[in-house]
PDB file of N, CA and C in Angstrom:
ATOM      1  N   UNK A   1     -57.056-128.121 -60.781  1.00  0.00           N
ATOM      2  CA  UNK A   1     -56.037-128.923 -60.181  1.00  0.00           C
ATOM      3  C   UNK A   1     -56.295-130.381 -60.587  1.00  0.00           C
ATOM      4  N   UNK A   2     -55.176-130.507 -60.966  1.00  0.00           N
ATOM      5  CA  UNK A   2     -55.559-132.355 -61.462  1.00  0.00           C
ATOM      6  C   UNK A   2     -55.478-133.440 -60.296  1.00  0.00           C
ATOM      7  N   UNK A   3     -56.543-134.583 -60.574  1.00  0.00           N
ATOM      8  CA  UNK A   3     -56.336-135.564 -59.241  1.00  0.00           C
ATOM      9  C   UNK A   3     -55.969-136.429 -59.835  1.00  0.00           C
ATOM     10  N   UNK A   4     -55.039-136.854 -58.983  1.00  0.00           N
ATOM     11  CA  UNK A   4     -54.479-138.520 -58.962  1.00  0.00           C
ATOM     12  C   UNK A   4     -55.498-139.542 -58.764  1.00  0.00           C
ATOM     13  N   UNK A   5     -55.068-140.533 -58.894  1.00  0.00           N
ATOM     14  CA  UNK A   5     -55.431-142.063 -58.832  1.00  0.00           C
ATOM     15  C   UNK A   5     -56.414-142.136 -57.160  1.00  0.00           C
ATOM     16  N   UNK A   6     -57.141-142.656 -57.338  1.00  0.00           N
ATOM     17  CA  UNK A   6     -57.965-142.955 -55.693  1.00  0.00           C
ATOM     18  C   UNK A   6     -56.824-144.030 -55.206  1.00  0.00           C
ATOM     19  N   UNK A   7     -56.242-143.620 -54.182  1.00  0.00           N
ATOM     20  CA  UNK A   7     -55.545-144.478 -53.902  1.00  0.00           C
ATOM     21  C   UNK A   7     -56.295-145.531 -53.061  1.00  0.00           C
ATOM     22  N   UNK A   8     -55.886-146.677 -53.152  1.00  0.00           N
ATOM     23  CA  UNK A   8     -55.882-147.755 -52.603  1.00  0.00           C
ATOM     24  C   UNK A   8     -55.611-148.375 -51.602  1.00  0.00           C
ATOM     25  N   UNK A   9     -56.776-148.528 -50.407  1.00  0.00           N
ATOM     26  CA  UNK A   9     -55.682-148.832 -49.499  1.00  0.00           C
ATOM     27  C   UNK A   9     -54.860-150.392 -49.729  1.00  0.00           C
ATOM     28  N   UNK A  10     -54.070-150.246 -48.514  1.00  0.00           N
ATOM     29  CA  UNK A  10     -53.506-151.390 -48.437  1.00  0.00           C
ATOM     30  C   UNK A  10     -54.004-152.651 -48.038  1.00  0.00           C
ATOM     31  N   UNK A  11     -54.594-153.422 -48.787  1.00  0.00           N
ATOM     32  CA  UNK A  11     -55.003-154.838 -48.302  1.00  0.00           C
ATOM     33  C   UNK A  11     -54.434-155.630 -48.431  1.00  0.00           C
ATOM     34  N   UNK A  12     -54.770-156.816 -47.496  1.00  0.00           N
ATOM     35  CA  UNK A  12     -54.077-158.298 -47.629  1.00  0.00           C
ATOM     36  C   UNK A  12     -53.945-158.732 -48.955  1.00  0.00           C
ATOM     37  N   UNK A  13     -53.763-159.604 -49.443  1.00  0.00           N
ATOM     38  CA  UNK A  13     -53.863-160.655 -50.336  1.00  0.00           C
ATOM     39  C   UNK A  13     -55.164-160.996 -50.007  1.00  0.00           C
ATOM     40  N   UNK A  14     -55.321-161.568 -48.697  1.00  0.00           N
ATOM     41  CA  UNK A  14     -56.822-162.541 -48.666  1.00  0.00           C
ATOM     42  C   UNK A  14     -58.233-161.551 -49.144  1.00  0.00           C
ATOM     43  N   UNK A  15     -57.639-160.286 -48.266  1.00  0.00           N
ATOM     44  CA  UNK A  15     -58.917-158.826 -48.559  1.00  0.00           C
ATOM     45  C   UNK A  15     -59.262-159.024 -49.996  1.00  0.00           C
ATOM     46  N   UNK A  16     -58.230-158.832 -50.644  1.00  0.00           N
ATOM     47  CA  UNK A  16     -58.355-158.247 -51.961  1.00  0.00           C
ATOM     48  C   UNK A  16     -59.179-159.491 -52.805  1.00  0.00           C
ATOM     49  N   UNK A  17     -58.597-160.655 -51.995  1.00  0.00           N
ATOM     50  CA  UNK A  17     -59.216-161.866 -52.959  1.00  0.00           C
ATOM     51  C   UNK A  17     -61.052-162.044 -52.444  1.00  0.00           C
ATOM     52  N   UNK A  18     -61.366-161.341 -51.053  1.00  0.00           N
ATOM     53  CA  UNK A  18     -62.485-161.733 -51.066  1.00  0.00           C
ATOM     54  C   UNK A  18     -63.169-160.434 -51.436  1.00  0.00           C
ATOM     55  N   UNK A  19     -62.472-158.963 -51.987  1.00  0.00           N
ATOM     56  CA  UNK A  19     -63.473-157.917 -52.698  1.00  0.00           C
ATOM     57  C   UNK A  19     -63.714-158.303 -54.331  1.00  0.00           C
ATOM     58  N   UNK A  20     -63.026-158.768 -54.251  1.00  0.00           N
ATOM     59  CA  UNK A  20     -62.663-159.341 -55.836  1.00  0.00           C
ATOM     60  C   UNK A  20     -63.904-160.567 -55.670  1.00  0.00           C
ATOM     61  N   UNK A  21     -63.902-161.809 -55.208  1.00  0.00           N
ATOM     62  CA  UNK A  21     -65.164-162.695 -55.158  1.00  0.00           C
ATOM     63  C   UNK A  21     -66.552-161.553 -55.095  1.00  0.00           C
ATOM     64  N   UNK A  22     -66.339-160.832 -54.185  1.00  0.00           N
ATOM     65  CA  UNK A  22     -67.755-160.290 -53.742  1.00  0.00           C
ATOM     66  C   UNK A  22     -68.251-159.622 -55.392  1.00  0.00           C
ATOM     67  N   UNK A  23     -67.541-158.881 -55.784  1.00  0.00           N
ATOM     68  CA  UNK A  23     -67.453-158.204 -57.606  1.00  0.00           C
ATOM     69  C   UNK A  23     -68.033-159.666 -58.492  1.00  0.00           C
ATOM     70  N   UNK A  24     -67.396-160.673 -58.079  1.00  0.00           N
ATOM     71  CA  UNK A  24     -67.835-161.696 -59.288  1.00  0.00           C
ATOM     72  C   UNK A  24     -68.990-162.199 -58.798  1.00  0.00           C
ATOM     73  N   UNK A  25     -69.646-162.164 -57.538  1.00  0.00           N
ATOM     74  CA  UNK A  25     -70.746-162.780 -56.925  1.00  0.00           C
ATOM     75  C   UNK A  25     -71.646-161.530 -57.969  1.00  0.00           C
ATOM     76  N   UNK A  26     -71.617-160.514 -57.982  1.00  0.00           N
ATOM     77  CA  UNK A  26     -72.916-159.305 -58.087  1.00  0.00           C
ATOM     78  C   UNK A  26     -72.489-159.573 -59.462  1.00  0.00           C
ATOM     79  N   UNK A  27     -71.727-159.591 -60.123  1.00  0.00           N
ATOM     80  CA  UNK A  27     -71.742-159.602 -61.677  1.00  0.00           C
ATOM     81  C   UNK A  27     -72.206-161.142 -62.309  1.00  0.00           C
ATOM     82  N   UNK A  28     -72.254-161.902 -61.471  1.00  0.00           N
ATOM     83  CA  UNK A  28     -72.711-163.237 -61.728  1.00  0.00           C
ATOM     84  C   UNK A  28     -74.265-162.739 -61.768  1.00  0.00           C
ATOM     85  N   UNK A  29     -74.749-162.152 -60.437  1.00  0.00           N
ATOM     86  CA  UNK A  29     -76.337-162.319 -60.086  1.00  0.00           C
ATOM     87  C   UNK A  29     -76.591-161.420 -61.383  1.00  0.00           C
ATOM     88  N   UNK A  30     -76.708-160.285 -62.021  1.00  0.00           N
ATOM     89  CA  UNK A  30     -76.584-159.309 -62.735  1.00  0.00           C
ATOM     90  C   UNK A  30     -77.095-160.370 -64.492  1.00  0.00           C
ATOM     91  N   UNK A  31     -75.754-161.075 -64.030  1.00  0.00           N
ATOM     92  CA  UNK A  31     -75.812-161.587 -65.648  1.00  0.00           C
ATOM     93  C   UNK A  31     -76.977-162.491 -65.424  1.00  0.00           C
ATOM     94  N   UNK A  32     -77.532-163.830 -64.753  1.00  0.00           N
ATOM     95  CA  UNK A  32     -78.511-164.013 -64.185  1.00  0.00           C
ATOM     96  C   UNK A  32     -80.061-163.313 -64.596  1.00  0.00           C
ATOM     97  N   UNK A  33     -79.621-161.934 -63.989  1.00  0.00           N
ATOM     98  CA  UNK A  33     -80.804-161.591 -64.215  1.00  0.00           C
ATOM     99  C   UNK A  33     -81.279-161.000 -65.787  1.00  0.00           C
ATOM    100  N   UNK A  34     -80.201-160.306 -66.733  1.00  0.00           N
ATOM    101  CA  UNK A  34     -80.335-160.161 -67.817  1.00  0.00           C
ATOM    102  C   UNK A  34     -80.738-161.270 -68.538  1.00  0.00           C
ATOM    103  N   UNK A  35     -79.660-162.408 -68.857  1.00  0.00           N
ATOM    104  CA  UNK A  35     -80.286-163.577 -69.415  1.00  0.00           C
ATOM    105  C   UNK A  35     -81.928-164.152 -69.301  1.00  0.00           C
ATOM    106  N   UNK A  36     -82.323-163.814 -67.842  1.00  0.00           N
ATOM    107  CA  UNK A  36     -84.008-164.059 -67.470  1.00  0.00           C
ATOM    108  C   UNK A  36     -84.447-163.073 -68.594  1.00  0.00           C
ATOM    109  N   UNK A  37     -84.272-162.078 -69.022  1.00  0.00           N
ATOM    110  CA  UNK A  37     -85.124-160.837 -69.100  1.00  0.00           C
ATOM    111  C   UNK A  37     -84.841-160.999 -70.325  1.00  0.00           C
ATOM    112  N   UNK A  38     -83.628-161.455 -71.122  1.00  0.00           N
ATOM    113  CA  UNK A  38     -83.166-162.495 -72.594  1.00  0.00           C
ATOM    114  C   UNK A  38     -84.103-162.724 -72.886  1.00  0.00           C
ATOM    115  N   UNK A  39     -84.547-164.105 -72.469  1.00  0.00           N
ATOM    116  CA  UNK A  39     -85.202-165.333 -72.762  1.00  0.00           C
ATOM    117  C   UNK A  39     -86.945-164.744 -72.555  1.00  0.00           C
ATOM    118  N   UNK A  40     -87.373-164.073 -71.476  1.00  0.00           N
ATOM    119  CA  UNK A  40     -89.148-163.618 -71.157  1.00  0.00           C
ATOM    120  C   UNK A  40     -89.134-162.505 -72.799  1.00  0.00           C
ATOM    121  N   UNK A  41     -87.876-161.895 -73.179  1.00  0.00           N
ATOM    122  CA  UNK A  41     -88.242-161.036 -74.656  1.00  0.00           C
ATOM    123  C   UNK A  41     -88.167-162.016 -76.238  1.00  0.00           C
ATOM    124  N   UNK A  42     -87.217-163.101 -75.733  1.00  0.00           N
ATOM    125  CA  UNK A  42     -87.267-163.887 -76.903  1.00  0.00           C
ATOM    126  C   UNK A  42     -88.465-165.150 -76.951  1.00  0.00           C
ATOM    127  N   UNK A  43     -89.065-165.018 -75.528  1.00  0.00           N
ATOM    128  CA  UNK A  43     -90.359-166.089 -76.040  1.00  0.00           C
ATOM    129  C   UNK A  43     -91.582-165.127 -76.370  1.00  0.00           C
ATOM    130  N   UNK A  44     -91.932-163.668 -76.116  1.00  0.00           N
ATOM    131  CA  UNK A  44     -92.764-162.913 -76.246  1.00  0.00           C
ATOM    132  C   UNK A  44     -92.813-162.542 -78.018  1.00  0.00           C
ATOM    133  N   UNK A  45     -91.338-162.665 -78.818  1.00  0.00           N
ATOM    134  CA  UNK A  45     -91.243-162.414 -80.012  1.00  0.00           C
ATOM    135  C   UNK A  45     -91.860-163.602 -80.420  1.00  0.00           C
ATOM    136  N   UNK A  46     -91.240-165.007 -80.136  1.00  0.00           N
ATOM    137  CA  UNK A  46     -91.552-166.115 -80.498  1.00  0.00           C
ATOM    138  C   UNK A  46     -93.901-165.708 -80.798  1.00  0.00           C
ATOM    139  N   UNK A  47     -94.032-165.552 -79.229  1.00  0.00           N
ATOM    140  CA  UNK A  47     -95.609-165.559 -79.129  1.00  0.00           C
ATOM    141  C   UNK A  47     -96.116-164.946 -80.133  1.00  0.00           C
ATOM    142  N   UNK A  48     -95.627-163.708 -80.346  1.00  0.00           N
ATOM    143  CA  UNK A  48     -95.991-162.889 -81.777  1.00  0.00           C
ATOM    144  C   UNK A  48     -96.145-163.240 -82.841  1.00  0.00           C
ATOM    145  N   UNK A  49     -94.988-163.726 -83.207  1.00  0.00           N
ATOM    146  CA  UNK A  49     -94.924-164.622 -84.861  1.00  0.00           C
ATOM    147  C   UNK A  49     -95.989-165.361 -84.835  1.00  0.00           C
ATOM    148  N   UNK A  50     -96.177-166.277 -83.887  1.00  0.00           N
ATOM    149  CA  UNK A  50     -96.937-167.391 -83.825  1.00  0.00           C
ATOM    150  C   UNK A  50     -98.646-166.752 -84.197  1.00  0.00           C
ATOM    151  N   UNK A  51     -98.929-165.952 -83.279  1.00  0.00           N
ATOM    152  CA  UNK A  51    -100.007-165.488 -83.477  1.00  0.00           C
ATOM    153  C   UNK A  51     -99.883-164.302 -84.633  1.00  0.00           C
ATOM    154  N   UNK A  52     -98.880-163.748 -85.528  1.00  0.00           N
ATOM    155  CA  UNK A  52     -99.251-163.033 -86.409  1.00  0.00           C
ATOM    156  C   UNK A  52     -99.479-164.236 -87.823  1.00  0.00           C
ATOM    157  N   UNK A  53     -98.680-164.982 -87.831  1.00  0.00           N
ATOM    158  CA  UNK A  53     -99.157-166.905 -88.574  1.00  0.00           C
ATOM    159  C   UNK A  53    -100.946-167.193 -88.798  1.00  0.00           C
ATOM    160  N   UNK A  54    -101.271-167.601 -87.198  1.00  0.00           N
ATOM    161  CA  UNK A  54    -102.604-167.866 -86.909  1.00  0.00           C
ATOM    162  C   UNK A  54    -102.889-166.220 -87.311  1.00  0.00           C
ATOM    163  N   UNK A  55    -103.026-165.378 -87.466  1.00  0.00           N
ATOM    164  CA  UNK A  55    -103.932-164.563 -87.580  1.00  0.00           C
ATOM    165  C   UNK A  55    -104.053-164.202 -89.375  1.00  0.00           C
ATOM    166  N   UNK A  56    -102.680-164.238 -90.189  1.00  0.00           N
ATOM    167  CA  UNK A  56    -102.965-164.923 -91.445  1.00  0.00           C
ATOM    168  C   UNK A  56    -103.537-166.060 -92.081  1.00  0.00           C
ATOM    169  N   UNK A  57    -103.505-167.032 -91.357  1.00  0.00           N
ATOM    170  CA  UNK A  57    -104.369-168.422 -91.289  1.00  0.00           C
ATOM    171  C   UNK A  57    -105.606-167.863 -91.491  1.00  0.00           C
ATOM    172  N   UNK A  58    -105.879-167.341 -90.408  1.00  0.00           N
ATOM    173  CA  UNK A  58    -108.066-167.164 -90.690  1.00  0.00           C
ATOM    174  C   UNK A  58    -107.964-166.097 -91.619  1.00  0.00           C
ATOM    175  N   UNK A  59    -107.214-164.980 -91.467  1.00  0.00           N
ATOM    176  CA  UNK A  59    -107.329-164.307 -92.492  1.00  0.00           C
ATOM    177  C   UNK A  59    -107.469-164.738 -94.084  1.00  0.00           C
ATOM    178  N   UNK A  60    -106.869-165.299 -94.442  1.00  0.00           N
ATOM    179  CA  UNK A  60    -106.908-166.711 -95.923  1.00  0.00           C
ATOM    180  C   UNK A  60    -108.000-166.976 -96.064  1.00  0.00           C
ATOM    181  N   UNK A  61    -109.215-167.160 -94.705  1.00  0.00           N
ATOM    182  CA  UNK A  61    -110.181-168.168 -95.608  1.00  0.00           C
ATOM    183  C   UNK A  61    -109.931-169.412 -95.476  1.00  0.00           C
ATOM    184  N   UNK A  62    -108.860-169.996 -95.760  1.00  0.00           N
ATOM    185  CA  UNK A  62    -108.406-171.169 -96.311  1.00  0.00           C
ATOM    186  C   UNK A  62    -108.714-172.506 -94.766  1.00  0.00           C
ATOM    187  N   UNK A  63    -108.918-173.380 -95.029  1.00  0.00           N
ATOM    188  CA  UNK A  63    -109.120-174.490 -94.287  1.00  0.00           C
ATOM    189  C   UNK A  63    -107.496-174.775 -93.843  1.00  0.00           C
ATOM    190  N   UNK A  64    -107.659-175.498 -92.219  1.00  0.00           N
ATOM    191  CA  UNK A  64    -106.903-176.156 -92.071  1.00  0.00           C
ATOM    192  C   UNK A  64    -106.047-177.337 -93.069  1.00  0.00           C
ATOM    193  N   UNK A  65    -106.773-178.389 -93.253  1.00  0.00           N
ATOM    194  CA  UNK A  65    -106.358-179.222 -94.462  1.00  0.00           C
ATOM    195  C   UNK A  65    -105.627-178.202 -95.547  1.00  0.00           C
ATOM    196  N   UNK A  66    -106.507-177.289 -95.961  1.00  0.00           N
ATOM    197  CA  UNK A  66    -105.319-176.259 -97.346  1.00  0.00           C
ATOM    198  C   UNK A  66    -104.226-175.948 -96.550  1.00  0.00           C
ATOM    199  N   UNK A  67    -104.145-175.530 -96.064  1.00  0.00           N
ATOM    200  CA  UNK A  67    -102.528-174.979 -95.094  1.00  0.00           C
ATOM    201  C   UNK A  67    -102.090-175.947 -95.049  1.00  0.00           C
ATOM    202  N   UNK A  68    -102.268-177.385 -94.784  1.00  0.00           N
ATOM    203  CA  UNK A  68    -101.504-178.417 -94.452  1.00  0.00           C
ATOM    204  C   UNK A  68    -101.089-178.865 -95.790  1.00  0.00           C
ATOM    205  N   UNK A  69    -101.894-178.849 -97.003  1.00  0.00           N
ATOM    206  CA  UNK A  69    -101.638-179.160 -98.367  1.00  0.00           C
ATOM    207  C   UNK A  69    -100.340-178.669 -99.077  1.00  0.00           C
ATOM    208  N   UNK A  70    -100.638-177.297 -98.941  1.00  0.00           N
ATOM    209  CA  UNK A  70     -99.531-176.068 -99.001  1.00  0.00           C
ATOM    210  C   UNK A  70     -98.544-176.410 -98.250  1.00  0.00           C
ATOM    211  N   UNK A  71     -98.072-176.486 -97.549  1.00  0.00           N
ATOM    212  CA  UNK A  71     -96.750-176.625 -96.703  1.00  0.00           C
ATOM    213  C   UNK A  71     -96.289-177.911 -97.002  1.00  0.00           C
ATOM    214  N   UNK A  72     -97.423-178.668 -97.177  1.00  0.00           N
ATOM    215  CA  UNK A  72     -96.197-180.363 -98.235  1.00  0.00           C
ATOM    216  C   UNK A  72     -95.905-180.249 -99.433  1.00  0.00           C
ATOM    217  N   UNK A  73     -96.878-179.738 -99.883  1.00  0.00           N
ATOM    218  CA  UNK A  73     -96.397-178.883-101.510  1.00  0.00           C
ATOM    219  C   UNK A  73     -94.848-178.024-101.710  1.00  0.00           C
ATOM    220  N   UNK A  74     -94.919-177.029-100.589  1.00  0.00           N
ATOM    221  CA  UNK A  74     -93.724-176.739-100.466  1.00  0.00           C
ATOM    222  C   UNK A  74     -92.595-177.282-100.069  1.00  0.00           C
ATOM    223  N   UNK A  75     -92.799-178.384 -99.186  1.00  0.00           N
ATOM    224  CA  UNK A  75     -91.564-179.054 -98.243  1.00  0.00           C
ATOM    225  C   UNK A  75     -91.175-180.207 -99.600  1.00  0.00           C
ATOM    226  N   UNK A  76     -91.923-180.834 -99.998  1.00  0.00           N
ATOM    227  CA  UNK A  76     -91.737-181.313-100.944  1.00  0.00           C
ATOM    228  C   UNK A  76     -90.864-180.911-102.311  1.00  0.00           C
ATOM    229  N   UNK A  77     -91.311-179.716-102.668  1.00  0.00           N
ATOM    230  CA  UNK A  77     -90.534-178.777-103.832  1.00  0.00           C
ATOM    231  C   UNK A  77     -89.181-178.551-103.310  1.00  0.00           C
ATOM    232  N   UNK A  78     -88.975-178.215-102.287  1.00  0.00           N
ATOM    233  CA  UNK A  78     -87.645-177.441-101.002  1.00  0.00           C
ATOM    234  C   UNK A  78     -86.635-179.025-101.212  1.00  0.00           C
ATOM    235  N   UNK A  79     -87.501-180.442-101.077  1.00  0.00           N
ATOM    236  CA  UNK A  79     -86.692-181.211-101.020  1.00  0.00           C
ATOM    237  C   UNK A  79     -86.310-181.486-102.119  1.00  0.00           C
ATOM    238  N   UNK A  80     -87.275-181.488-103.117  1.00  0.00           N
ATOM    239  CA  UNK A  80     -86.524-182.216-104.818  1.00  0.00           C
ATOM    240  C   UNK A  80     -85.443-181.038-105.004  1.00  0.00           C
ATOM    241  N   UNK A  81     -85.668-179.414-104.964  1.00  0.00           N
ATOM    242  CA  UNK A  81     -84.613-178.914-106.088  1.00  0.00           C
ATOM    243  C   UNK A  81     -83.289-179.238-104.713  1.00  0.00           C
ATOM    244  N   UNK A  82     -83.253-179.328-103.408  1.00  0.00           N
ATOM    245  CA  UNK A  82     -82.204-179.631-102.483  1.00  0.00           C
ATOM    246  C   UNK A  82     -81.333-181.292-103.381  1.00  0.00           C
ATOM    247  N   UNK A  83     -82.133-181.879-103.892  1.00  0.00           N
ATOM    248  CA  UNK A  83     -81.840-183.168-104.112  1.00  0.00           C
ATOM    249  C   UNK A  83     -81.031-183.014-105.363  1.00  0.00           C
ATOM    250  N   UNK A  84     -81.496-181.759-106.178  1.00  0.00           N
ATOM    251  CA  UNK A  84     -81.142-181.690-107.735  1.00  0.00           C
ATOM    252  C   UNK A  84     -79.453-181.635-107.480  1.00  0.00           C
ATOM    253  N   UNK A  85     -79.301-180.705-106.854  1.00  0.00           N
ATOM    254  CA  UNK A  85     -78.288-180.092-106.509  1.00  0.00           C
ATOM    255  C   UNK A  85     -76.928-180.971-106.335  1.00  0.00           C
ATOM    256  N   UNK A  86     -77.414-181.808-105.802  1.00  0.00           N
ATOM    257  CA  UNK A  86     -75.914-182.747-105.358  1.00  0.00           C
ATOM    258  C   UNK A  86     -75.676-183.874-106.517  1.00  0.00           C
TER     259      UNK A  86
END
């Protein structure tokens, strides 16, 4: 047997406008709480990188000062062929 529609009761205008707020109150808190749970997974990725970096760092061998050498070496190269260009 097929069912119809849940019917609805009959509410005010005002009813309907404050079941309707109460819906945007819980979907507000909701989004709230996802965005928290966003941001605690996108700084935990952040933490990772960071420490999979430092953990290539010592892995290298290489001195602080060399890493710092290297990365002006590069930023440097990144800027001349950027410069060629225009």
């Amino acid at each position: 047997m097929a069912r119809g529609r849940k019917k609805e009761l009959n509410l005010t205008l005002e009813e309907q406008l404050e079941k309707l707020q109460i819906e945007i109150d819980e979907h507000t808190e909701t989004l709230k709480v996802l965005k928290s749970k966003k941001k605690e997974i996108l700084k935990k990725i952040e933490d990772k990188e960071k420490e999979d970096v430092y953990r290539a760092f010592l892995d290298s061998g290489k001195t602080l000062n060399d890493l710092k050498m290297l990365l002006l070496k590069e930023t440097v190269a990144a800027n001349e062929s950027g410069s060629e260009k225009e």
